[in-house]
Protein backbone atom coordinates (compact mmCIF):
# COMPACT_ATOMS: atom_id res chain seq x y z
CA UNK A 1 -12.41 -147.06 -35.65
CA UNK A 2 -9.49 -146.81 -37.46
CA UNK A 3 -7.46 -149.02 -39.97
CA UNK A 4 -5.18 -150.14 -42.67
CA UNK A 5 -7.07 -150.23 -45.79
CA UNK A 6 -5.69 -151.56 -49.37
CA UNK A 7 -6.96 -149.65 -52.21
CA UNK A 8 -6.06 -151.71 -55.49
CA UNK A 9 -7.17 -150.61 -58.73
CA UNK A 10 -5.61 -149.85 -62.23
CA UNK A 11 -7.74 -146.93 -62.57
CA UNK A 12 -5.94 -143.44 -60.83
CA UNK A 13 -8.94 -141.34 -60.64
CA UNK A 14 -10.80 -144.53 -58.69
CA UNK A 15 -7.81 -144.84 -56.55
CA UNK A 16 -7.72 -141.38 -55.66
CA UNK A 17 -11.27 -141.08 -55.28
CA UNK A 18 -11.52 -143.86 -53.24
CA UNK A 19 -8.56 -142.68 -51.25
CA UNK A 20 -9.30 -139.40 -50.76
CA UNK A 21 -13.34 -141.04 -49.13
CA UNK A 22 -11.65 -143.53 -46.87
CA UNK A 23 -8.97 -140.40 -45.41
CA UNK A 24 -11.81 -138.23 -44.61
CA UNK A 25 -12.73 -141.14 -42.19
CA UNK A 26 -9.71 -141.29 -40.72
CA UNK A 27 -8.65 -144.66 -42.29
CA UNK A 28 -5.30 -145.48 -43.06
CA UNK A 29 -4.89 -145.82 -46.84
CA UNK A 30 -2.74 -147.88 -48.69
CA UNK A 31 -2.58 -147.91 -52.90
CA UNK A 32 -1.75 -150.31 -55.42
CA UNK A 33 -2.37 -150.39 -59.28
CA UNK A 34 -2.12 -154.03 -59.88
CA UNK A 35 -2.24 -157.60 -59.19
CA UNK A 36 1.33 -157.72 -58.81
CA UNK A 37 1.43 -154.63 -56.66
CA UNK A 38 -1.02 -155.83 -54.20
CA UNK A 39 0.28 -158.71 -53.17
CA UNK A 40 3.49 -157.23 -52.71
CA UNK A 41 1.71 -154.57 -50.20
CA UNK A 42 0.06 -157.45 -48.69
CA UNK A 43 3.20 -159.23 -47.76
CA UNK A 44 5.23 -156.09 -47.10
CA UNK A 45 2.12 -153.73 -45.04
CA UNK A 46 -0.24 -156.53 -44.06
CA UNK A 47 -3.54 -154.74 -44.44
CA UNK A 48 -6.46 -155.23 -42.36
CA UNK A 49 -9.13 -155.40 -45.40
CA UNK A 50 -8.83 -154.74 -49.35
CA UNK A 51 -10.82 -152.99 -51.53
CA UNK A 52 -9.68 -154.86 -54.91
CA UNK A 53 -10.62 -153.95 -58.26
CA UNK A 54 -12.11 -157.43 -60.16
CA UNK A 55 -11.15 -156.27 -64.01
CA UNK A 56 -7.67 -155.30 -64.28
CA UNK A 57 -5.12 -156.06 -67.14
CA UNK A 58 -2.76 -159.04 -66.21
CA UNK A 59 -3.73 -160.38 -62.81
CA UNK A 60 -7.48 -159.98 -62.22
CA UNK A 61 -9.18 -159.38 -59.04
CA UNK A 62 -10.59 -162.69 -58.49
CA UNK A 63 -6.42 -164.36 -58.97
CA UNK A 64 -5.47 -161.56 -56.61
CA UNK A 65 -7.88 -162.54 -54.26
CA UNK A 66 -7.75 -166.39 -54.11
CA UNK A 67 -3.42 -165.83 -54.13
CA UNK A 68 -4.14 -163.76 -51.16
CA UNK A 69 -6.77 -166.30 -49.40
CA UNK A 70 -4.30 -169.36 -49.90
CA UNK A 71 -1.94 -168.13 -47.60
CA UNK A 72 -2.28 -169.04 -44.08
CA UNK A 73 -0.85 -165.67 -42.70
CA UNK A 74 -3.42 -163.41 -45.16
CA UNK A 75 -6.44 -165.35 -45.44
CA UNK A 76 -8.13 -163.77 -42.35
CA UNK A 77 -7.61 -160.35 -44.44
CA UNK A 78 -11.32 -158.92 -45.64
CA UNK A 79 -11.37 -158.59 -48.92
CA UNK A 80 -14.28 -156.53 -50.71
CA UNK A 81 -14.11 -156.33 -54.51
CA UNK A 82 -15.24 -153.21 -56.27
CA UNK A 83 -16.84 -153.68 -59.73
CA UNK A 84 -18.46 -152.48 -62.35
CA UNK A 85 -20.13 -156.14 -62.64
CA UNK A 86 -23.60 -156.58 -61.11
CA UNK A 87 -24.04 -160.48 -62.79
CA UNK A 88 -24.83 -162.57 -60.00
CA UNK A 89 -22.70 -164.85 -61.61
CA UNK A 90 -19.79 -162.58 -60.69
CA UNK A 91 -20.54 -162.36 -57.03
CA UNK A 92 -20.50 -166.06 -56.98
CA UNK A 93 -16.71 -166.31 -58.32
CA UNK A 94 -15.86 -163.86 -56.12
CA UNK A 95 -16.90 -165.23 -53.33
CA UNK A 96 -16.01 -168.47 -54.32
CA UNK A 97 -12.76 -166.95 -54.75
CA UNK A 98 -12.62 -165.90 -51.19
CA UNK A 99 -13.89 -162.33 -51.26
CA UNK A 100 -15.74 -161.77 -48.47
CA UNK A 101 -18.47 -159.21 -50.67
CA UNK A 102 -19.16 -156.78 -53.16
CA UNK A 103 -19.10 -153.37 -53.73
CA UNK A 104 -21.34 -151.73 -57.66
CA UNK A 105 -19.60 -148.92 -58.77
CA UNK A 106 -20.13 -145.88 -58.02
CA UNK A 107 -19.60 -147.02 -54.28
CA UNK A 108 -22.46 -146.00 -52.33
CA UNK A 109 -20.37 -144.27 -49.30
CA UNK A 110 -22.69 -144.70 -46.82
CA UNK A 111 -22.62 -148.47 -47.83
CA UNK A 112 -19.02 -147.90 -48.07
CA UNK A 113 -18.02 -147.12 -44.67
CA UNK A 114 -20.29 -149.45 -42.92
CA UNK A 115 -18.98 -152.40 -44.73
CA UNK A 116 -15.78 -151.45 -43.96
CA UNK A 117 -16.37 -151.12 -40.44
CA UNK A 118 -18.10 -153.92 -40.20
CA UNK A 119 -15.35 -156.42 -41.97
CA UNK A 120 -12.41 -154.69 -39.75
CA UNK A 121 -14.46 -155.37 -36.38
CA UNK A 122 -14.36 -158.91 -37.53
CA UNK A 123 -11.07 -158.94 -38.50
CA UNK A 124 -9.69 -157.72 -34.99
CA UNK A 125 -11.91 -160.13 -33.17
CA UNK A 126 -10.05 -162.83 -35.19
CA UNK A 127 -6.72 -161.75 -34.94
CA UNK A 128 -7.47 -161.88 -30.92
CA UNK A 129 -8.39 -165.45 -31.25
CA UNK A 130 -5.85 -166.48 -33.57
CA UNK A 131 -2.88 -164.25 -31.07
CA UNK A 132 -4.16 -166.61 -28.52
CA UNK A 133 -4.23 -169.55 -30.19
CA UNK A 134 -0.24 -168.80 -31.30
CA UNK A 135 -0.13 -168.07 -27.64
CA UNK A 136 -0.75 -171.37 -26.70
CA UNK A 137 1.01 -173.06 -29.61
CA UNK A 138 4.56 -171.66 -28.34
CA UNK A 139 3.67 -172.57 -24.74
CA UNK A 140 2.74 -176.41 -26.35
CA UNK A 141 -0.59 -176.17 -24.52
CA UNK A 142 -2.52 -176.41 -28.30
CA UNK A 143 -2.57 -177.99 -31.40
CA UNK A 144 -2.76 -175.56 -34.85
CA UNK A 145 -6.21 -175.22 -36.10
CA UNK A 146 -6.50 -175.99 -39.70
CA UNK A 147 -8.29 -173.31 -41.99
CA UNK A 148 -9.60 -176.19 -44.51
CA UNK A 149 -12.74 -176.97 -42.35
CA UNK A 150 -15.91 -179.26 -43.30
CA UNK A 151 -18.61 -176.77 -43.46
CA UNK A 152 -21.28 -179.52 -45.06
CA UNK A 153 -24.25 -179.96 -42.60
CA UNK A 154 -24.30 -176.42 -41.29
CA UNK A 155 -27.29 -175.81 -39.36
CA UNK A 156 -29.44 -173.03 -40.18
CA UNK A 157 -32.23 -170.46 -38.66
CA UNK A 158 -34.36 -168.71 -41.16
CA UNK A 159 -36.61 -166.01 -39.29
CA UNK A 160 -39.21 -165.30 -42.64
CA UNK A 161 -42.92 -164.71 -41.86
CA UNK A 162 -43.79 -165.11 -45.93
CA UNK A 163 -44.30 -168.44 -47.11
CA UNK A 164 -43.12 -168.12 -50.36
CA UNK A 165 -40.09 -166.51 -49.67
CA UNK A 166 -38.84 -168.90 -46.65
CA UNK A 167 -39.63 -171.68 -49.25
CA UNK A 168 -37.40 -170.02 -51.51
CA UNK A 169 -34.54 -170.46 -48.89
CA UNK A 170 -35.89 -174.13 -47.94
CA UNK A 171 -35.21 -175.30 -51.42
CA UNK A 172 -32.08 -174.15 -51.45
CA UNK A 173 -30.46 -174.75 -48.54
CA UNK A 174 -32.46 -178.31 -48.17
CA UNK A 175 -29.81 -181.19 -48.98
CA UNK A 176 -26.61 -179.38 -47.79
CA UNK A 177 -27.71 -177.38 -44.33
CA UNK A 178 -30.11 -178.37 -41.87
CA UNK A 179 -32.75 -175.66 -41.93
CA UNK A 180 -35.11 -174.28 -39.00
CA UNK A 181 -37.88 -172.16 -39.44
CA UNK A 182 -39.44 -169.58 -37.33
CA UNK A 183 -42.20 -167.27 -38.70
CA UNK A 184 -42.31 -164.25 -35.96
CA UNK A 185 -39.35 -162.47 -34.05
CA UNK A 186 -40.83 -164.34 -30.36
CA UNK A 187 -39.82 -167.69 -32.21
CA UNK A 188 -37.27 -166.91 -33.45
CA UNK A 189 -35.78 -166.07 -30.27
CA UNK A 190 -36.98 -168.72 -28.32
CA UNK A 191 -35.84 -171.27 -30.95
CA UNK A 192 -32.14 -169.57 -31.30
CA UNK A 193 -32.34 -169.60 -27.03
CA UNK A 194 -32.33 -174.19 -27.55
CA UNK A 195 -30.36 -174.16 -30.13
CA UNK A 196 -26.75 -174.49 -31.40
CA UNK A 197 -26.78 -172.42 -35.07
CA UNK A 198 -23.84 -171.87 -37.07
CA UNK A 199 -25.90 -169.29 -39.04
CA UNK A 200 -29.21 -167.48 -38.92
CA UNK A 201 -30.98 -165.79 -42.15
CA UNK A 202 -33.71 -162.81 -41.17
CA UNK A 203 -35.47 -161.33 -43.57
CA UNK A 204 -35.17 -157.54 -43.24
CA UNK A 205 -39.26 -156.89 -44.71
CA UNK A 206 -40.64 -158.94 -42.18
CA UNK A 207 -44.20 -157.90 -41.76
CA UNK A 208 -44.90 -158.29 -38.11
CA UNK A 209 -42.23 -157.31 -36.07
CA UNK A 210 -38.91 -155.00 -36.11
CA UNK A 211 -36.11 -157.31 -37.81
CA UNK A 212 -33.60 -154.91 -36.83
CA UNK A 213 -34.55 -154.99 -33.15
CA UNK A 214 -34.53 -159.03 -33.54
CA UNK A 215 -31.21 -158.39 -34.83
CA UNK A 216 -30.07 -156.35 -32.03
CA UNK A 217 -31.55 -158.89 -29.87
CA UNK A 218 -30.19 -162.11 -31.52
CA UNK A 219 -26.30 -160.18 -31.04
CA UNK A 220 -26.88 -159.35 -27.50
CA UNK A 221 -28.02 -162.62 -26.43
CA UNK A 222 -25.39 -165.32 -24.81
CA UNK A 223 -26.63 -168.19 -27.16
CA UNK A 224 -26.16 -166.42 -31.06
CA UNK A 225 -24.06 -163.36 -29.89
CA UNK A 226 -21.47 -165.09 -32.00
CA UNK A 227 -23.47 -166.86 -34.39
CA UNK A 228 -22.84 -165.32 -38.06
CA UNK A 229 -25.99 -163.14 -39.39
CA UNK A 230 -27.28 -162.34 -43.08
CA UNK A 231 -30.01 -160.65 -43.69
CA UNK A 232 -31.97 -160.19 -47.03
CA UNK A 233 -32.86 -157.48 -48.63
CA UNK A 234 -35.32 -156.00 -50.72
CA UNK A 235 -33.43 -153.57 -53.62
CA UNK A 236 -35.36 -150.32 -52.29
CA UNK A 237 -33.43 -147.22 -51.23
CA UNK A 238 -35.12 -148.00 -47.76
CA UNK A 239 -34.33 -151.75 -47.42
CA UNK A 240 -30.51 -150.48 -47.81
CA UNK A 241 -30.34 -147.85 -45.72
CA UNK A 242 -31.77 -150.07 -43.40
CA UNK A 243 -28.97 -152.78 -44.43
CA UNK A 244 -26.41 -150.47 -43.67
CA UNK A 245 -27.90 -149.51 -40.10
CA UNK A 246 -28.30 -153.69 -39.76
CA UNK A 247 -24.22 -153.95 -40.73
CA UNK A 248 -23.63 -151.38 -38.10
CA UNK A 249 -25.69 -153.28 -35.16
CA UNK A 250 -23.38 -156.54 -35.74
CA UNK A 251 -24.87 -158.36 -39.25
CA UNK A 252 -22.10 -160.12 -40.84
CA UNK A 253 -23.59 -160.70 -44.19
CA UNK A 254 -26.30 -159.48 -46.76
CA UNK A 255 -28.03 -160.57 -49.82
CA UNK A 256 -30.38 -158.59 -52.15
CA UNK A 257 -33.95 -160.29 -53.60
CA UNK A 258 -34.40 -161.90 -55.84
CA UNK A 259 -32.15 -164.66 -54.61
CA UNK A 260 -29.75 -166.04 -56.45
CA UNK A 261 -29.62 -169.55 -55.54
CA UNK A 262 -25.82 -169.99 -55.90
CA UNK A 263 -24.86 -166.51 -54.08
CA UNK A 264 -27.07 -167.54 -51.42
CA UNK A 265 -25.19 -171.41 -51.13
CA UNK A 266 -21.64 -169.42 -51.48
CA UNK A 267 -22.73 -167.10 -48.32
CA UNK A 268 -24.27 -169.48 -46.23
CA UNK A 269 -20.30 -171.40 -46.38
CA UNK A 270 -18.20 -168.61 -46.22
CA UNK A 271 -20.25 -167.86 -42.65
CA UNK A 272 -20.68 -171.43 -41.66
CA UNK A 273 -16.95 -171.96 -42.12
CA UNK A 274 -16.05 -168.43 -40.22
CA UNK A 275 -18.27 -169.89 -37.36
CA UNK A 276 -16.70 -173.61 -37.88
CA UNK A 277 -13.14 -171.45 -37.35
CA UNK A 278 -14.03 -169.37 -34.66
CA UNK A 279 -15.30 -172.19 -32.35
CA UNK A 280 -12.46 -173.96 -32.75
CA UNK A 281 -10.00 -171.36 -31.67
CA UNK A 282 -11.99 -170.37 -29.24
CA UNK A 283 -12.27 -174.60 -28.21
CA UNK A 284 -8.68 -174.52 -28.13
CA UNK A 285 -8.49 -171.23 -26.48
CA UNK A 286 -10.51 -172.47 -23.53
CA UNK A 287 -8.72 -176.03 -23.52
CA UNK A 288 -5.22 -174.52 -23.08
CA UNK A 289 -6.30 -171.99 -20.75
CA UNK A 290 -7.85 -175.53 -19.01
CA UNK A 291 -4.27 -177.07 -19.01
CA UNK A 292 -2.61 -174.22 -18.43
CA UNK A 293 -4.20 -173.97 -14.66
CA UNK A 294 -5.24 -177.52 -14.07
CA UNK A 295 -3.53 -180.34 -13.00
CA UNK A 296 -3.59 -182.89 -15.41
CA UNK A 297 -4.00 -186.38 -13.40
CA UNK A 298 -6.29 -184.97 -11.14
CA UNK A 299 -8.49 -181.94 -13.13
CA UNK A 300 -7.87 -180.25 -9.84
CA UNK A 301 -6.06 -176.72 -10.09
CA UNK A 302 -2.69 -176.82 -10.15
CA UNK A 303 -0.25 -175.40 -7.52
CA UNK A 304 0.61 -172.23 -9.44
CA UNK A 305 -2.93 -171.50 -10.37
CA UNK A 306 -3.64 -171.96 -6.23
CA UNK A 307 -0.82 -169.56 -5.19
CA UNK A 308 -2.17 -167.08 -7.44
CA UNK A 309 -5.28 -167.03 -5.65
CA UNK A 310 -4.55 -167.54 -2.25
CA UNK A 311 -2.37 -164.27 -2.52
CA UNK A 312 -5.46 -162.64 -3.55
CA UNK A 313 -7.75 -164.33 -0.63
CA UNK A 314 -4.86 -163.31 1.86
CA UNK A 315 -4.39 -159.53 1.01
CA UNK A 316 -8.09 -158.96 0.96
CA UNK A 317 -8.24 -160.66 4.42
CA UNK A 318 -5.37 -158.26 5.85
CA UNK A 319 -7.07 -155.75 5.15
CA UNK A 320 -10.13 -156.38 7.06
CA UNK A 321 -11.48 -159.49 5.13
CA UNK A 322 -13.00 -162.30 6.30
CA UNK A 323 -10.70 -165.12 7.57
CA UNK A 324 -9.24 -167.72 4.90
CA UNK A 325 -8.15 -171.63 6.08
CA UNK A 326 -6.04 -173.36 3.98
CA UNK A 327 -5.70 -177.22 4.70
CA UNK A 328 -2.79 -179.01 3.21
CA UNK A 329 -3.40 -182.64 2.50
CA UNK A 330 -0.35 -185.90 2.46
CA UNK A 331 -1.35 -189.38 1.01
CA UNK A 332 0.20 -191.88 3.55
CA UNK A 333 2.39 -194.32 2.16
CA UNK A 334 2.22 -193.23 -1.30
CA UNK A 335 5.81 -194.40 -2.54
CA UNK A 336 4.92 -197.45 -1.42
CA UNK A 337 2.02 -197.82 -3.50
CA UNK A 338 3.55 -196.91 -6.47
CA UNK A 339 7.15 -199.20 -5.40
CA UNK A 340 4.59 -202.28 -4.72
CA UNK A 341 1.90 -201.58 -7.39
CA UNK A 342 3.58 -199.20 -10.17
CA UNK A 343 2.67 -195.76 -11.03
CA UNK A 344 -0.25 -196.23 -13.20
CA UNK A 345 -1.70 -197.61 -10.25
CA UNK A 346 -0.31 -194.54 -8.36
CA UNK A 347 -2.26 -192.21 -10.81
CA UNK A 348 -5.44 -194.25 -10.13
CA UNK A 349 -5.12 -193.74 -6.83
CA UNK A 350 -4.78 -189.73 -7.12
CA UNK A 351 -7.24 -189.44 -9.75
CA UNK A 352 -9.86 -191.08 -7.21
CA UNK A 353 -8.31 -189.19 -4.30
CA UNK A 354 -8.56 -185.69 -6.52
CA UNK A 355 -12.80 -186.93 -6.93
CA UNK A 356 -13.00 -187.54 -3.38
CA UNK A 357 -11.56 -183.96 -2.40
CA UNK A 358 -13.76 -182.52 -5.08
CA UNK A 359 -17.09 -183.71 -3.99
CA UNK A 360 -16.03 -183.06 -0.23
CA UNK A 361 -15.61 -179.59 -0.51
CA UNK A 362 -17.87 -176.04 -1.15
CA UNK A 363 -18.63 -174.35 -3.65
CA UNK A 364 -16.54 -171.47 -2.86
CA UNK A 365 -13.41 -173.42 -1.80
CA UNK A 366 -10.56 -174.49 -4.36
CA UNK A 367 -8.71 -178.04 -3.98
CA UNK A 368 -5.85 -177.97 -6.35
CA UNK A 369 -2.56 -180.78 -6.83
CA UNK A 370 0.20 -179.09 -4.88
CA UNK A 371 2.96 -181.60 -5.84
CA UNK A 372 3.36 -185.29 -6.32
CA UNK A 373 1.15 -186.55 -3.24
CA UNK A 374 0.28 -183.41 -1.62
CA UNK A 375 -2.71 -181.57 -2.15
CA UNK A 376 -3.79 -178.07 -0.86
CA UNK A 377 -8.06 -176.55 0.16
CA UNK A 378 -8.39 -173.31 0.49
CA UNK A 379 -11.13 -172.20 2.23
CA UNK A 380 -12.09 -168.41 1.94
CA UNK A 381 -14.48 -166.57 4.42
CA UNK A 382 -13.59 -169.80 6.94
CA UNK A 383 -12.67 -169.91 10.33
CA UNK A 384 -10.54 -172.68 12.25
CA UNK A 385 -13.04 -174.76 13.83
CA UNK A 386 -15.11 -174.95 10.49
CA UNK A 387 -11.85 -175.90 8.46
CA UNK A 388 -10.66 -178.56 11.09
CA UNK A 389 -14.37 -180.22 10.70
CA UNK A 390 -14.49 -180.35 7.14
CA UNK A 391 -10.76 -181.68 7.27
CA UNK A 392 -11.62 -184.33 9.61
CA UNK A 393 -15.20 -185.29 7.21
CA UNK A 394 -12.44 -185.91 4.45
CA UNK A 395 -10.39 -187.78 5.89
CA UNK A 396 -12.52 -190.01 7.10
CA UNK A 397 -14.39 -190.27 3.91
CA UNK A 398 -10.53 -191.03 2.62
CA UNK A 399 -9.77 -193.85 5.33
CA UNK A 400 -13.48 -195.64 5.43
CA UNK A 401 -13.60 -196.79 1.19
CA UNK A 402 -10.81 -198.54 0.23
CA UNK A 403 -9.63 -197.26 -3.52
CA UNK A 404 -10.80 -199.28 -6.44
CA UNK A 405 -7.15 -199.55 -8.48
CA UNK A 406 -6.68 -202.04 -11.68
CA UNK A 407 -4.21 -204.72 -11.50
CA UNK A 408 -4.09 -208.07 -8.74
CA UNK A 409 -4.34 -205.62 -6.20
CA UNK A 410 -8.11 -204.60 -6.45
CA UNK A 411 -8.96 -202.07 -3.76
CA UNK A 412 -6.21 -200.41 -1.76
CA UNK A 413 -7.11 -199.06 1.77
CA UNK A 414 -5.57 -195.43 1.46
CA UNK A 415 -5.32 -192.43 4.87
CA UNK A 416 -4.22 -189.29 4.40
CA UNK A 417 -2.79 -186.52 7.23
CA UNK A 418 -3.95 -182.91 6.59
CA UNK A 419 -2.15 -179.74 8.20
CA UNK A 420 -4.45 -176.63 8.38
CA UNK A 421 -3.89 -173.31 9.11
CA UNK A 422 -5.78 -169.60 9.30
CA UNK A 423 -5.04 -166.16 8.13
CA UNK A 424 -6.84 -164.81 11.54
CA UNK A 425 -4.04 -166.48 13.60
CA UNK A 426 -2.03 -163.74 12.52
CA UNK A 427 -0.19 -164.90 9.66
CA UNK A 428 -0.38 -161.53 7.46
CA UNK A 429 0.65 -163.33 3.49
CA UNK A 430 0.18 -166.28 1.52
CA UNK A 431 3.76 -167.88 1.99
CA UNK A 432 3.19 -167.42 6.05
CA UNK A 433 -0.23 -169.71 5.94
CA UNK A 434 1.21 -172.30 3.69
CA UNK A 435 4.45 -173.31 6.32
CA UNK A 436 2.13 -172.80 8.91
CA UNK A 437 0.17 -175.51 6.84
CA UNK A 438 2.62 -177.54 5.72
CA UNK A 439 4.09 -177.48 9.59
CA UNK A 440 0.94 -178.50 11.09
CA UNK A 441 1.22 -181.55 8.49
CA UNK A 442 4.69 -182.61 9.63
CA UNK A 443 3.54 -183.01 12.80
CA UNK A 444 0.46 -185.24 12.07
CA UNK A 445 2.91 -187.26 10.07
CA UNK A 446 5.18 -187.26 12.85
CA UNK A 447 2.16 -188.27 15.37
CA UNK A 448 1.46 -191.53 13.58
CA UNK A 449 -0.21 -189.58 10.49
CA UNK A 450 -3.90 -190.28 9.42
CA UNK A 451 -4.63 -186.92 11.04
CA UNK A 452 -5.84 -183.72 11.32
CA UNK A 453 -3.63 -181.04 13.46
CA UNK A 454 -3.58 -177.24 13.46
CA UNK A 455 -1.44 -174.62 13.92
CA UNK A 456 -1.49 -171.11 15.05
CA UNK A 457 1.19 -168.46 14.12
CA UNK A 458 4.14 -168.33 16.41
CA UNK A 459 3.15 -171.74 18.34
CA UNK A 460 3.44 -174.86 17.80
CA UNK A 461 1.38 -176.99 16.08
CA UNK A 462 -1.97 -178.62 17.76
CA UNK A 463 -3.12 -181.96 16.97
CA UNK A 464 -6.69 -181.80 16.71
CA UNK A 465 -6.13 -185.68 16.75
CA UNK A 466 -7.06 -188.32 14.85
CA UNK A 467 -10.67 -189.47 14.32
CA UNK A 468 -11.85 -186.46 15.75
């Protein structure tokens, strides 16, 4: 993995040692030997993570860090301060600050590269999300997302088979998060398989079971593979080479016993309010990619998304595929529901019309809005006779309820006539089985309409007659 990495410090020899480690990886290294200088490489190279120095004349570290996580287009950058400072005390301004953790000097390069690797994978998966959500900003499909997010209330796993220590956590979590226990890894997993967790804490020493496997597990899984993980860690060599194997597998965050209460509160936030972020881009993500094929009186797929997909269906039936049908569906009457009764009354009417064609069709077919009071089913793997019956079930089920609409009116009795059409017929592409469609429609709207009628290529149209 490669990327743009930052290097500030005042210090040459650290910036040339430090540069000199992060080349030999194949990173991309950047250098600044200031406050000053930083920023002005942040706005000029936009780096995807910083390694900033905390104690530097001028403009410290922590300034540099909260200038750099106050605007919008940087604040997604990683930032890991390296520092002579060990004080706990430290780690919590920083973090408060916006760093996203800490690096002792002399940097552990093991420790180094993983955390490095780590942050960048997470900075790339954001930038995806946040590309999409500009994506759908320009196209007026979303709203912005605002990066000053609530992140009171957080709920919590804590996977800790030691009383003493998961009480630890309890008391200091209780009163801002809402904390779950589990006390072995099968809990654990079975509790994080119900529930929705913004954040789950595993202790790295617990005694009966693997808590790297459980973290392997816990990433894999559909339900937490993007839920935020820290894991704690005893101050052994072991516990943090084990750490640094964790950060590879996918942990986002670790803290070293004995807890620090406040480190431990500043964590848990900056990961609840990553999560809180990344849901709702991807909320929004999923949302315009909802409006962007749907229809949006009906819910039913719009006609572009349909066309799409019916070229698909077609091509694979040329070439030896099973037939498709496509039935194309006309509202009787409709301007004259919406010149007698108005067009919120019109929209009623297609909302309850989209429903109807919903519930009346497979699993495997698509009903989508094709324009104003036409609609369009396609049916893959269908043949004629199966089409025409299912057309006929829904338009009776159309013409035997009357429509419950708002207004004086009350219920409105409502027919529709439905064209349908197969690829087997000989029509060889998508445009071919849609005016074969759309013909077979003009003529049961020409025949006295509440109808079904079919059509073959290169004949005309066959009423398969009304009521059949």
């Amino acid at each position: 993995m490669t990327a743009r990495v930052l290097v500030v410090d005042d210090v040459v020899a650290n910036v040339r040692l430090l540069e000199a480690k992060l080349a030999r990886e194949y990173f991309d290294v950047l250098t600044a030997m200031d406050g000053p200088e930083a920023l002005a490489a942040v706005e000029r190279e936009v780096p995807d993570i910083i390694l900033l120095d905390v104690m530097m004349p001028g403009m410290d570290g922590f300034e540099v860090c909260r200038r750099i996580k106050a605007d919008p287009r940087f604040m997604h950058i990683p930032v890991v301060m390296v520092t002579a400072l060990s004080d706990s005390a430290d780690r919590v301004q920083g973090l408060e600050a916006g760093a996203d953790d800490f690096l002792t000097k002399p940097v552990n390069d093991i420790a180094l590269f993983a955390r490095v690797r780590s942050l960048v994978r997470l900075k790339m998966m954001m930038d995806e999300l946040r590309l999409r959500q500009q994506t759908a900003n320009s196209l007026g499909l979303s709203e912005s997302v605002e990066p000053d997010i609530d992140i009171s209330s957080g709920h919590v796993l804590l996977v800790e088979d030691r009383d003493v220590y998961a009480k630890s956590v309890s008391d200091t979590l209780d009163g801002e998060h809402n904390l779950t226990i589990a006390k072995s890894d099968e809990e654990a997993v079975a509790v994080a398989r119900g529930g929705q967790f913004e954040l789950i804490i595993v202790s790295l020493a617990l005694q009966g079971a693997d808590a790297l496997r459980l973290c392997s597990q816990l990433r894999s899984m559909d339900e937490t593979r993007q839920v935020p993980l820290l894991v704690l860690v005893d101050d052994t060599p072991d516990e943090m080479a084990r750490m640094v194997k964790g950060l590879d597998l996918g942990v986002n965050d670790y803290l070293i016993r004995p807890i620090d209460r406040n480190e431990l509160l500043a964590r848990a936030r900056s990961q609840i309010r990553r999560k809180r972020y990344e849901d709702q881009l991807r909320s929004n993500y999923e949302l315009s990619m909802t409006m962007a094929v749907t229809d949006t009186v009906t819910g039913l797929y719009n006609r572009r998304y349909m066309e799409l997909h019916l070229q698909r269906l077609v091509e694979r039936s040329s070439q030896g595929g099973h037939p498709v049908c496509l039935q194309i569906l006309d509202i009787d009457h409709f301007k004259t529901v919406n010149d007698t009764h108005g067009h919120a009354v019109g929209d009623e009417v297609l909302r309850e019309f989209g429903e109807r064609i919903a519930r009346g069709t497979r699993g495997i077919d698509m009903a989508s809005r094709y324009g104003g009071e036409e609609f369009v089913i396609v049916m893959p793997d269908t043949v004629l006779d199966d089409a025409v019956a299912a057309a006929e079930r829904l338009r009776e089920a159309v013409a035997s309820t009357p429509f419950k609409v708002s207004g004086d009116a009350g219920t409105l009795t409502v027919t529709v006539s439905i064209g349908v059409a197969e690829t087997s017929a000989g029509i060889a592409d998508h445009d071919a089985l849609i005016r074969a469609a759309d013909e077979a429609l003009y003529m049961a709207k020409n025949n006295g309409r509440n109808r079904v009628v079919t059509a073959s290529s290169g004949d005309a149209p066959l009423a398969a007659g009304q009521g059949m």
